[in-house]
C-alpha atoms as a PDB file:
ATOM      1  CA  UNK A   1      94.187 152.956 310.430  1.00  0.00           C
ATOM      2  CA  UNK A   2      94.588 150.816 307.407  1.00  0.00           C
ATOM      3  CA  UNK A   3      91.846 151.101 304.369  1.00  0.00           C
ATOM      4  CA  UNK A   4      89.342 147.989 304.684  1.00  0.00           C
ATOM      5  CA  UNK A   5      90.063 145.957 301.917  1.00  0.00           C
ATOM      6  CA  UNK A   6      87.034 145.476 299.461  1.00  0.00           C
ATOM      7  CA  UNK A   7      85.884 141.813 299.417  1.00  0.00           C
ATOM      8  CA  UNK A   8      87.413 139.786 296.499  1.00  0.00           C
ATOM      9  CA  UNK A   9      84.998 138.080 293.889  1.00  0.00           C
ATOM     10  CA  UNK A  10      83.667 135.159 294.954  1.00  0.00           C
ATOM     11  CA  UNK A  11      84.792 131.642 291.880  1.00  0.00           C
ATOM     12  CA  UNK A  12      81.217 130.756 290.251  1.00  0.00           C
ATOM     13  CA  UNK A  13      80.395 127.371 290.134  1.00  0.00           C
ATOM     14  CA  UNK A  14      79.050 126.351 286.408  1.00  0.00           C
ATOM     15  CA  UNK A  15      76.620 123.364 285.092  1.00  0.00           C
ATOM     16  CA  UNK A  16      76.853 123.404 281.533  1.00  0.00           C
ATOM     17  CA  UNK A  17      74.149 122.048 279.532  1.00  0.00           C
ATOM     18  CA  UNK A  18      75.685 118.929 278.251  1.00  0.00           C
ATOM     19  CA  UNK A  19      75.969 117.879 281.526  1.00  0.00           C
ATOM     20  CA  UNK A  20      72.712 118.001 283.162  1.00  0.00           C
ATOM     21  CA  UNK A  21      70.940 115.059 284.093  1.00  0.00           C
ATOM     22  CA  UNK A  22      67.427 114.251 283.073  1.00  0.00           C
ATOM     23  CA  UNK A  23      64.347 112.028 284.728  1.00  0.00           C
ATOM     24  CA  UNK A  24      60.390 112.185 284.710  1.00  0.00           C
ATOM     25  CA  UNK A  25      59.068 115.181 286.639  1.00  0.00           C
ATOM     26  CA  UNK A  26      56.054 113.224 287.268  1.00  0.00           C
ATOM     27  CA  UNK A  27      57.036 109.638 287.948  1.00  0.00           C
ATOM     28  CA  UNK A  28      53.088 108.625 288.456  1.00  0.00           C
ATOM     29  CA  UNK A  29      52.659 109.125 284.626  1.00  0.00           C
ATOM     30  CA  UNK A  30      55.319 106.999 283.301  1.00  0.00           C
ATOM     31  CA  UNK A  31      56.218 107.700 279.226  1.00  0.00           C
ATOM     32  CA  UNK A  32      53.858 110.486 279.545  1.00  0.00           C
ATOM     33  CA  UNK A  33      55.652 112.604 281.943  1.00  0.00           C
ATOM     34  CA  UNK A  34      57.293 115.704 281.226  1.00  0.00           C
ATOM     35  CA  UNK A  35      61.175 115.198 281.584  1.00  0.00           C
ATOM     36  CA  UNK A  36      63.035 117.339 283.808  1.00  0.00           C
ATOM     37  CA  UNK A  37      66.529 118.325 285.471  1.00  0.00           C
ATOM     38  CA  UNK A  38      67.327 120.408 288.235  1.00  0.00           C
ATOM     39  CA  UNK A  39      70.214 123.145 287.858  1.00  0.00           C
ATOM     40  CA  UNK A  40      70.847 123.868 291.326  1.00  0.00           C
ATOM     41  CA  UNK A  41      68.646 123.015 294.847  1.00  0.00           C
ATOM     42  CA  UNK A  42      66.878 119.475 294.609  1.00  0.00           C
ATOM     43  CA  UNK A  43      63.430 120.022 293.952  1.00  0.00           C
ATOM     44  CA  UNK A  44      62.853 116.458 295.915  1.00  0.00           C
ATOM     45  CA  UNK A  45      63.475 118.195 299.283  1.00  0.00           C
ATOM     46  CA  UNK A  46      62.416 120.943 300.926  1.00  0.00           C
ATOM     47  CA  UNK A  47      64.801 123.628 300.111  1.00  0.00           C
ATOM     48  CA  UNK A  48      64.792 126.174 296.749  1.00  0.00           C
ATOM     49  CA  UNK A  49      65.294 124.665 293.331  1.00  0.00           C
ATOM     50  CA  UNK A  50      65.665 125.746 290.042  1.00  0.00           C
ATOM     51  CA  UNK A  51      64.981 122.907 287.286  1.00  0.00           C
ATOM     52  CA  UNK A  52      64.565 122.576 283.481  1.00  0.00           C
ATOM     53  CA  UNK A  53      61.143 120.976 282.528  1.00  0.00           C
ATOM     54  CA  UNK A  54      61.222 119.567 278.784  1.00  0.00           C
ATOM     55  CA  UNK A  55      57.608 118.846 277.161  1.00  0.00           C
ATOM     56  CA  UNK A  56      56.391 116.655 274.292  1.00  0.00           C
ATOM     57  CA  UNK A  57      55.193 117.754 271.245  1.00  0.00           C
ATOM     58  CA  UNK A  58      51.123 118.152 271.735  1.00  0.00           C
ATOM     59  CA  UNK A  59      51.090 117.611 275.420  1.00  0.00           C
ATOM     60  CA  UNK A  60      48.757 118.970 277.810  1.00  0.00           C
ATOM     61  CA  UNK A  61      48.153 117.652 281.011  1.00  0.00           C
ATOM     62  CA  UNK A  62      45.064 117.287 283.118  1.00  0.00           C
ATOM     63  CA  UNK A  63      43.752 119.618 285.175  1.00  0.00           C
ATOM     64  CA  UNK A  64      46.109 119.626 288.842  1.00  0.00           C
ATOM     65  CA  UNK A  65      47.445 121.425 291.463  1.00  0.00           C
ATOM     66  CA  UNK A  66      50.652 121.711 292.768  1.00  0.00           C
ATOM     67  CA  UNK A  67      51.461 121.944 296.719  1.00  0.00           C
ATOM     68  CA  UNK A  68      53.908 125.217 296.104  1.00  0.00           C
ATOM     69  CA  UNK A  69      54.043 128.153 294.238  1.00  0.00           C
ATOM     70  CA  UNK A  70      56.568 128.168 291.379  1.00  0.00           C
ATOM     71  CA  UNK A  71      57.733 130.765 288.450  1.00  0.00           C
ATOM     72  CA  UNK A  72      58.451 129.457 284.785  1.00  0.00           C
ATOM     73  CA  UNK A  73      60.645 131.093 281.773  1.00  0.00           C
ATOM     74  CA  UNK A  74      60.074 129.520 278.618  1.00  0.00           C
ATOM     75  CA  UNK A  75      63.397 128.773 276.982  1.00  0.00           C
ATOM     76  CA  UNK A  76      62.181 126.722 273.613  1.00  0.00           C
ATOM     77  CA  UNK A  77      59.149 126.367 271.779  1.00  0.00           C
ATOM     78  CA  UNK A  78      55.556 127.133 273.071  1.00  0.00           C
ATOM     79  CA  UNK A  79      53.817 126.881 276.074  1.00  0.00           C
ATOM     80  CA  UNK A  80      50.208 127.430 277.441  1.00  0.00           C
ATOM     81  CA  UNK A  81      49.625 127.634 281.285  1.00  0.00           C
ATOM     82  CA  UNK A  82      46.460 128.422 282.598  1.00  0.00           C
ATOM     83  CA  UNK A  83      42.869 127.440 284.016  1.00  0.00           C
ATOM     84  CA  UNK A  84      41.699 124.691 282.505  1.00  0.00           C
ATOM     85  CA  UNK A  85      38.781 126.554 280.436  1.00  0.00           C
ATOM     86  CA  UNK A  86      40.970 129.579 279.155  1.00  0.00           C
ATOM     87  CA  UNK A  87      41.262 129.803 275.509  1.00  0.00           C
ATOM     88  CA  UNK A  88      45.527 129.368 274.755  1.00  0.00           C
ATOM     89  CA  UNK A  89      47.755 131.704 275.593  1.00  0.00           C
ATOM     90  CA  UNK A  90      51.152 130.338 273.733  1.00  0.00           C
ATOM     91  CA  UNK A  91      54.252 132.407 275.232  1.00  0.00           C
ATOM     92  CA  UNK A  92      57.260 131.706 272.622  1.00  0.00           C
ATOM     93  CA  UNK A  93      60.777 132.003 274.261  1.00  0.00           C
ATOM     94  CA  UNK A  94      61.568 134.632 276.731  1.00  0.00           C
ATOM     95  CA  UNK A  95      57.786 134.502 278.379  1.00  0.00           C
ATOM     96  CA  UNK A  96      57.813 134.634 281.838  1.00  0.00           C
ATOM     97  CA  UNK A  97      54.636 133.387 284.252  1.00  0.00           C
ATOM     98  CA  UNK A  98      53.412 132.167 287.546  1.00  0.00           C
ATOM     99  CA  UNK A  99      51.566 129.560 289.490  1.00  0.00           C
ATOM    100  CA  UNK A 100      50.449 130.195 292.786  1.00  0.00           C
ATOM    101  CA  UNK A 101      49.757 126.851 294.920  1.00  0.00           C
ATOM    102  CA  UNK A 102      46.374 124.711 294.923  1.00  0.00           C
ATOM    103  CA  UNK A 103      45.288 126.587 291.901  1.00  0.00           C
ATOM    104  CA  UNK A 104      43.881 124.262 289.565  1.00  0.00           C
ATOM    105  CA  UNK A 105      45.407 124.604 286.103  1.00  0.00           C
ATOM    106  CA  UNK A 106      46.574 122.969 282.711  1.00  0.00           C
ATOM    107  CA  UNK A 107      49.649 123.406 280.900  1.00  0.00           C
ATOM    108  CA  UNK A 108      49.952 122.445 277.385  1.00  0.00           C
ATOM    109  CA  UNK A 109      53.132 122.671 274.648  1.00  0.00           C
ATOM    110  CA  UNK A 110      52.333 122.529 270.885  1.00  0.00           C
ATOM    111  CA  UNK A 111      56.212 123.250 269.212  1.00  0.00           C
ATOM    112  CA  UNK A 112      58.395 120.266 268.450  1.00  0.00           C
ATOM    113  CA  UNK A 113      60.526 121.081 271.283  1.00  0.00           C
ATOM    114  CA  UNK A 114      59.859 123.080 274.135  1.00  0.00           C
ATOM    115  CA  UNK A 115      61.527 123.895 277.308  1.00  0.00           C
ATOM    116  CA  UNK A 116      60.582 126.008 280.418  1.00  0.00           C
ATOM    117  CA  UNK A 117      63.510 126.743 283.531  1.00  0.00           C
ATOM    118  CA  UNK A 118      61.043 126.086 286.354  1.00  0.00           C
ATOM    119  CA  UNK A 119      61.651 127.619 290.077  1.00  0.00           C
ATOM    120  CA  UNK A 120      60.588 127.426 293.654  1.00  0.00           C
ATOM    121  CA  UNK A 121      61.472 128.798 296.682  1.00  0.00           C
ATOM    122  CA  UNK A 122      60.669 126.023 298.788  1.00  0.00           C
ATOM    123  CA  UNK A 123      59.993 122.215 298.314  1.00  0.00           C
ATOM    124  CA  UNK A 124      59.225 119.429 297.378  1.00  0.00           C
ATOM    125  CA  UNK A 125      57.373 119.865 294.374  1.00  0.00           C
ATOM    126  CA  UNK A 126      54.311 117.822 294.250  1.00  0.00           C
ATOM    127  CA  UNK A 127      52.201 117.261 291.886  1.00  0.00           C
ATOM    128  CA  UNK A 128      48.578 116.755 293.291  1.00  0.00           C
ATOM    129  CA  UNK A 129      44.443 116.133 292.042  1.00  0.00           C
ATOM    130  CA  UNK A 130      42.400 119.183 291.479  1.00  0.00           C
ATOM    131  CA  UNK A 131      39.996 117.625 294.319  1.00  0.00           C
ATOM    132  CA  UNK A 132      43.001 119.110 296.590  1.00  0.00           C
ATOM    133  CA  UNK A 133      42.539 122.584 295.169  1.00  0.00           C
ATOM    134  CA  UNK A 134      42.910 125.777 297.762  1.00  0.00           C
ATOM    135  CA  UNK A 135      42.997 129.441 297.707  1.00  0.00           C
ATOM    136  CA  UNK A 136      46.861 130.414 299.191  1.00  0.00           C
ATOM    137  CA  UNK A 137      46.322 134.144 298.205  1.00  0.00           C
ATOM    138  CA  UNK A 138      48.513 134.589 295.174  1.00  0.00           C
ATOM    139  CA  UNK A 139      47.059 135.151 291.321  1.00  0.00           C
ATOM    140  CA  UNK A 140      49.053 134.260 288.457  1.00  0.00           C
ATOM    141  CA  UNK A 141      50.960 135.948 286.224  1.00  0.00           C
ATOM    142  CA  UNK A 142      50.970 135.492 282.294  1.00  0.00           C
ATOM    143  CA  UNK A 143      53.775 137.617 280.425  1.00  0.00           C
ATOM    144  CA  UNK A 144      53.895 137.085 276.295  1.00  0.00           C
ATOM    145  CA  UNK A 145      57.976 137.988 275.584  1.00  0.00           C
ATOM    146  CA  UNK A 146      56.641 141.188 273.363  1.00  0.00           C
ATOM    147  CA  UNK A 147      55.342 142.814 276.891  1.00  0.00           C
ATOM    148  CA  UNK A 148      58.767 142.741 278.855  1.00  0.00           C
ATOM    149  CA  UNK A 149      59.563 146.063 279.759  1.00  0.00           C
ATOM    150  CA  UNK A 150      63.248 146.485 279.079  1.00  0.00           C
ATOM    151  CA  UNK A 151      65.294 148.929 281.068  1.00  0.00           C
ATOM    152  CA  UNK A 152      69.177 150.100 281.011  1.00  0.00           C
ATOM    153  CA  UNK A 153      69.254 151.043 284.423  1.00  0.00           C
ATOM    154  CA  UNK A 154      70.227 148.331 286.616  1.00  0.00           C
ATOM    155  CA  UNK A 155      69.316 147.648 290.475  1.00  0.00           C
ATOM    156  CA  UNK A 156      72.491 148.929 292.887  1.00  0.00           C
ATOM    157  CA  UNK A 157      73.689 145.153 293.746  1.00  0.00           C
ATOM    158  CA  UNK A 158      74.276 144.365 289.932  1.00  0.00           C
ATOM    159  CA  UNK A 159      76.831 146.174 287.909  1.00  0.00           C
ATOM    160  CA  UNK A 160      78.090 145.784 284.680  1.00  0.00           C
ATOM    161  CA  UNK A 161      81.617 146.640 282.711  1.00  0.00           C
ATOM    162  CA  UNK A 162      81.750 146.526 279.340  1.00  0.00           C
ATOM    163  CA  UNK A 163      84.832 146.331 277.436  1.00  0.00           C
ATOM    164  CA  UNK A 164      83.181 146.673 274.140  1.00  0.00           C
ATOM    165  CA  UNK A 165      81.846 149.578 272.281  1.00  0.00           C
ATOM    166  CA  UNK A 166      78.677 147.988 272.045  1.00  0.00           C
ATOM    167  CA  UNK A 167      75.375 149.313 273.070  1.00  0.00           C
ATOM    168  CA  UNK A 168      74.589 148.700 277.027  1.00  0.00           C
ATOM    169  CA  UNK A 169      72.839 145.526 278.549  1.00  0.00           C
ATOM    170  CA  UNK A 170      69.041 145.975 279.171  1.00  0.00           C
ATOM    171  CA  UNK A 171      67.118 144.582 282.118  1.00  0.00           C
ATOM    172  CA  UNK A 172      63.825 143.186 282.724  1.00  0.00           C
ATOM    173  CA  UNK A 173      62.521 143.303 286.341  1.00  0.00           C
ATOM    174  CA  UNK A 174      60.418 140.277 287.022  1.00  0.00           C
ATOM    175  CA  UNK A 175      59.650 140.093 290.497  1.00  0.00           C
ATOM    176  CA  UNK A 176      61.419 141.212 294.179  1.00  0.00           C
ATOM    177  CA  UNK A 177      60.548 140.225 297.583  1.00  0.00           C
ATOM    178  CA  UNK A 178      58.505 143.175 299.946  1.00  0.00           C
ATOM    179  CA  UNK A 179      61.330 142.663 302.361  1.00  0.00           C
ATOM    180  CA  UNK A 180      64.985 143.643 303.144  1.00  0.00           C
ATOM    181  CA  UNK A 181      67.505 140.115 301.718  1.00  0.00           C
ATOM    182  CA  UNK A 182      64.646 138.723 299.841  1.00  0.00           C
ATOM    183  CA  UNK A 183      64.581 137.151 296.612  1.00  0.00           C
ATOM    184  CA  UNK A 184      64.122 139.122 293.354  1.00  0.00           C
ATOM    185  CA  UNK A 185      65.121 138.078 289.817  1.00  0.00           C
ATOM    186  CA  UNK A 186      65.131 139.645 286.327  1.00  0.00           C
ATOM    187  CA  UNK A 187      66.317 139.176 282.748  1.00  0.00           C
ATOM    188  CA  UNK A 188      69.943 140.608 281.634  1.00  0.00           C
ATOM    189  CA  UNK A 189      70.453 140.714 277.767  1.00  0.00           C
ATOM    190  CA  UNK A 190      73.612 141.235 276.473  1.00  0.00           C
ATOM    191  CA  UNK A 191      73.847 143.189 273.187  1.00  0.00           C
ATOM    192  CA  UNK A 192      75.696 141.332 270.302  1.00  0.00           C
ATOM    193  CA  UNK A 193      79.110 141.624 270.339  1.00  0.00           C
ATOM    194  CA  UNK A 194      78.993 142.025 274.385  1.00  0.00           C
ATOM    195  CA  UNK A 195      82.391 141.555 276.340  1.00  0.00           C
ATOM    196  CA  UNK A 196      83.127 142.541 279.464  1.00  0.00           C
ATOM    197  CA  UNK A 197      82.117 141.220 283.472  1.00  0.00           C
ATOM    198  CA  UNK A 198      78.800 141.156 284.864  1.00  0.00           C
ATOM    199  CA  UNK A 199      79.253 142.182 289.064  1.00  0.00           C
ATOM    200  CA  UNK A 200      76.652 141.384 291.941  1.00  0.00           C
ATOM    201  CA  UNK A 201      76.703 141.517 295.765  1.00  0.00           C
ATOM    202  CA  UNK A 202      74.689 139.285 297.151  1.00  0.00           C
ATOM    203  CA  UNK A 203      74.323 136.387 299.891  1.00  0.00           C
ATOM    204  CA  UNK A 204      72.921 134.034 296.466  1.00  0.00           C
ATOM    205  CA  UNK A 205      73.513 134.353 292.954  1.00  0.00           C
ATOM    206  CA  UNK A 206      72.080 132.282 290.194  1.00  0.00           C
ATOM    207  CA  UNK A 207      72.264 133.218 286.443  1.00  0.00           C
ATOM    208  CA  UNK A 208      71.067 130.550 284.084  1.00  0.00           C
ATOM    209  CA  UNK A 209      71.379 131.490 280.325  1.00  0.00           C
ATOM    210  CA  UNK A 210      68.055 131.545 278.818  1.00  0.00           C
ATOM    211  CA  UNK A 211      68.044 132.758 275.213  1.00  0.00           C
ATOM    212  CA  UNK A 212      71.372 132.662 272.645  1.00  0.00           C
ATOM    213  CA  UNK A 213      74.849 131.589 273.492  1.00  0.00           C
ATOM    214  CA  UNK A 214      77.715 133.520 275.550  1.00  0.00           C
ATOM    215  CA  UNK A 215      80.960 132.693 276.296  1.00  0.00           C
ATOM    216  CA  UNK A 216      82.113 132.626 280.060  1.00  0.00           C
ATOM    217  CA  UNK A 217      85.542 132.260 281.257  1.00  0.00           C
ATOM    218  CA  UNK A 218      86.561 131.900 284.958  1.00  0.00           C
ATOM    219  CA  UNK A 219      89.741 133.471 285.321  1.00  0.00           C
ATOM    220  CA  UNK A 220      91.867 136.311 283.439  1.00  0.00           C
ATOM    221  CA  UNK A 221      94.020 133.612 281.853  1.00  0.00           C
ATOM    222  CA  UNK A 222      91.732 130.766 281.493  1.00  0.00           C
ATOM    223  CA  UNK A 223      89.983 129.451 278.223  1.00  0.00           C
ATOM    224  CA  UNK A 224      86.743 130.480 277.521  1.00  0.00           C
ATOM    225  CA  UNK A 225      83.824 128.210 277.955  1.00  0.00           C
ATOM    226  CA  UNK A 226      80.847 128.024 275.416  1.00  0.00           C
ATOM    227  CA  UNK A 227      77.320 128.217 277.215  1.00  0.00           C
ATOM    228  CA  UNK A 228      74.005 127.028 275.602  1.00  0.00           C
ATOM    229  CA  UNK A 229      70.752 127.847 277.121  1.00  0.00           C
ATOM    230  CA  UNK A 230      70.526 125.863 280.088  1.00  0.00           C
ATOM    231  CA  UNK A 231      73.834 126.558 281.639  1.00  0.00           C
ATOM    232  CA  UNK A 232      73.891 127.466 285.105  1.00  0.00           C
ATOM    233  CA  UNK A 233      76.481 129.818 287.291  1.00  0.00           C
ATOM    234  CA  UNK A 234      75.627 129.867 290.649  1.00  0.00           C
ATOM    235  CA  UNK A 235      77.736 131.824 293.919  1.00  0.00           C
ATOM    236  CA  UNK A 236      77.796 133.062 297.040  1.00  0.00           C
ATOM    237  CA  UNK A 237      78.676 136.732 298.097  1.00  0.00           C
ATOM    238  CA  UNK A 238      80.100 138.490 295.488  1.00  0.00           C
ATOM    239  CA  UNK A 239      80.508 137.928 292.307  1.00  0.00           C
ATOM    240  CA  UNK A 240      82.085 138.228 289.026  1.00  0.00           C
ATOM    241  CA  UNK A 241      81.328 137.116 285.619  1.00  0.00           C
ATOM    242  CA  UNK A 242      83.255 136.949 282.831  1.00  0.00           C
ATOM    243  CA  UNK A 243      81.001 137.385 280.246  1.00  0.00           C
ATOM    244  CA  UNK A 244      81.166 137.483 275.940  1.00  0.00           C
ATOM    245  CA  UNK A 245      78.822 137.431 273.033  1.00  0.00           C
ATOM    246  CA  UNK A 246      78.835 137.254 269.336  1.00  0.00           C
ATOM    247  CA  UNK A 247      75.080 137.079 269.607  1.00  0.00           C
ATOM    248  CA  UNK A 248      72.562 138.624 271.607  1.00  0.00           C
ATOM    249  CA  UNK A 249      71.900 136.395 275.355  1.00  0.00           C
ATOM    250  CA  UNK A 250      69.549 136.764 277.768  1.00  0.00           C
ATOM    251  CA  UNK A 251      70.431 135.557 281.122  1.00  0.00           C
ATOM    252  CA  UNK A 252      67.484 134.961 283.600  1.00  0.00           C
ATOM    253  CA  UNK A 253      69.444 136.430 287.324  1.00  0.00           C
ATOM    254  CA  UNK A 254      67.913 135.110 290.800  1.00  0.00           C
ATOM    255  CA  UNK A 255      70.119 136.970 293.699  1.00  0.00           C
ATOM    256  CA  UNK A 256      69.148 137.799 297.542  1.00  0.00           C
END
């Protein structure tokens, strides 16, 4: 009997940065909407999304509810998301939180630019009046950057080779589904001077680059391709990344 040949790497398909397309999150609020972009999904519809939200300068909205639950990274500047009569919690880049459905809240942004990657697992996402407000179950989570716990052991679906003698990656765990295919997703930061491929097996991959700048490239021979925060490889069974860094990156990994 002939050896069963491993499956080969599945070709990532990449969004870079320059090429995402912005429009008001909130349409009801005209100039004083948020702007926003989705990465991959359509957060319009009813399936998973994964979008970019961009906030003002000094903005804060009123108090509201949305009709899912969604998970936030902040990518640039500051940002404060909580009930509406907590004293501010700004989480700088790299701060990860949550907020559960038909909790009332506020979210606020004092930097000069600021930028969260937004997510849901199911849509549309709506937003709706605080008279709307309902108790799903959930409580939210706040996370300053400084309390990530940072580990070099990775989970058995992700793998890394490095061809650099350069310290190992790190990960941060963020969250992971209670059962068997769901959804989890943590941060991967690649030491300075990283180069080498970044491996999963999964049904759905998504790595958007959060923090720093990498270099990807999608084939042995092909040129490399510069990625700012923002860019977005997404797959489907397994796959392999191509990854380099003259700086340190953090990559924010969704997989089931």
């Amino acid at each position: 009997m002939s050896a069963v040949e491993a499956p080969q790497a599945a070709p990532a398909t990449l969004l870079l940065a320059a090429d995402i397309e912005w429009s008001a999150l909130n349409p009801a609020r005209g100039a004083n909407s948020p702007r926003a972009a989705n990465l991959w999904g359509d957060r319009t519809t009813n399936g998973a999304t994964g979008f970019l939200v961009r906030f003002k300068e000094g903005f804060s909205s009123p108090p509201h509810i949305h009709n899912v639950s969604y998970r936030a990274i902040v990518m640039e500047g500051e940002v404060h998301n909580d009930d509406p009569e907590a004293a501010n919690l700004w989480m700088p880049p790299g701060s990860y939180w949550t907020q559960p459905s038909g909790e009332v809240h506020i979210t606020s942004a004092r930097a000069t630019e600021n930028m969260a990657y937004v997510e849901i697992d199911s849509g549309p996402y709506l937003v709706q009046p605080t008279e709307e407000a309902f108790d799903n179950g959930e409580r939210p989570i706040n996370i300053h950057a400084d309390n990530l716990v940072w580990l070099k052991s990775l989970p058995a679906d992700i793998s890394v080779n490095s061809t650099s003698a350069i310290p190992t990656v790190e990960i941060a765990h963020l969250y992971q589904g209670k059962g068997i295919g769901d959804v989890q997703g943590a941060f991967l930061k690649l030491p300075a001077g990283f180069s080498g491929t970044i491996s999963a097996k999964a049904a759905e991959f998504t790595a958007v680059l959060i923090l720093g700048a990498a270099e990807y490239r999608a084939e042995a021979e092909a040129e490399k391709v510069v990625l700012d925060p923002g860019a977005t490889l997404t797959a489907t069974e397994r796959v392999e990344l191509n990854l380099s860094a003259d700086e340190a990156a953090t990559f924010y990994l969704r997989w089931r």
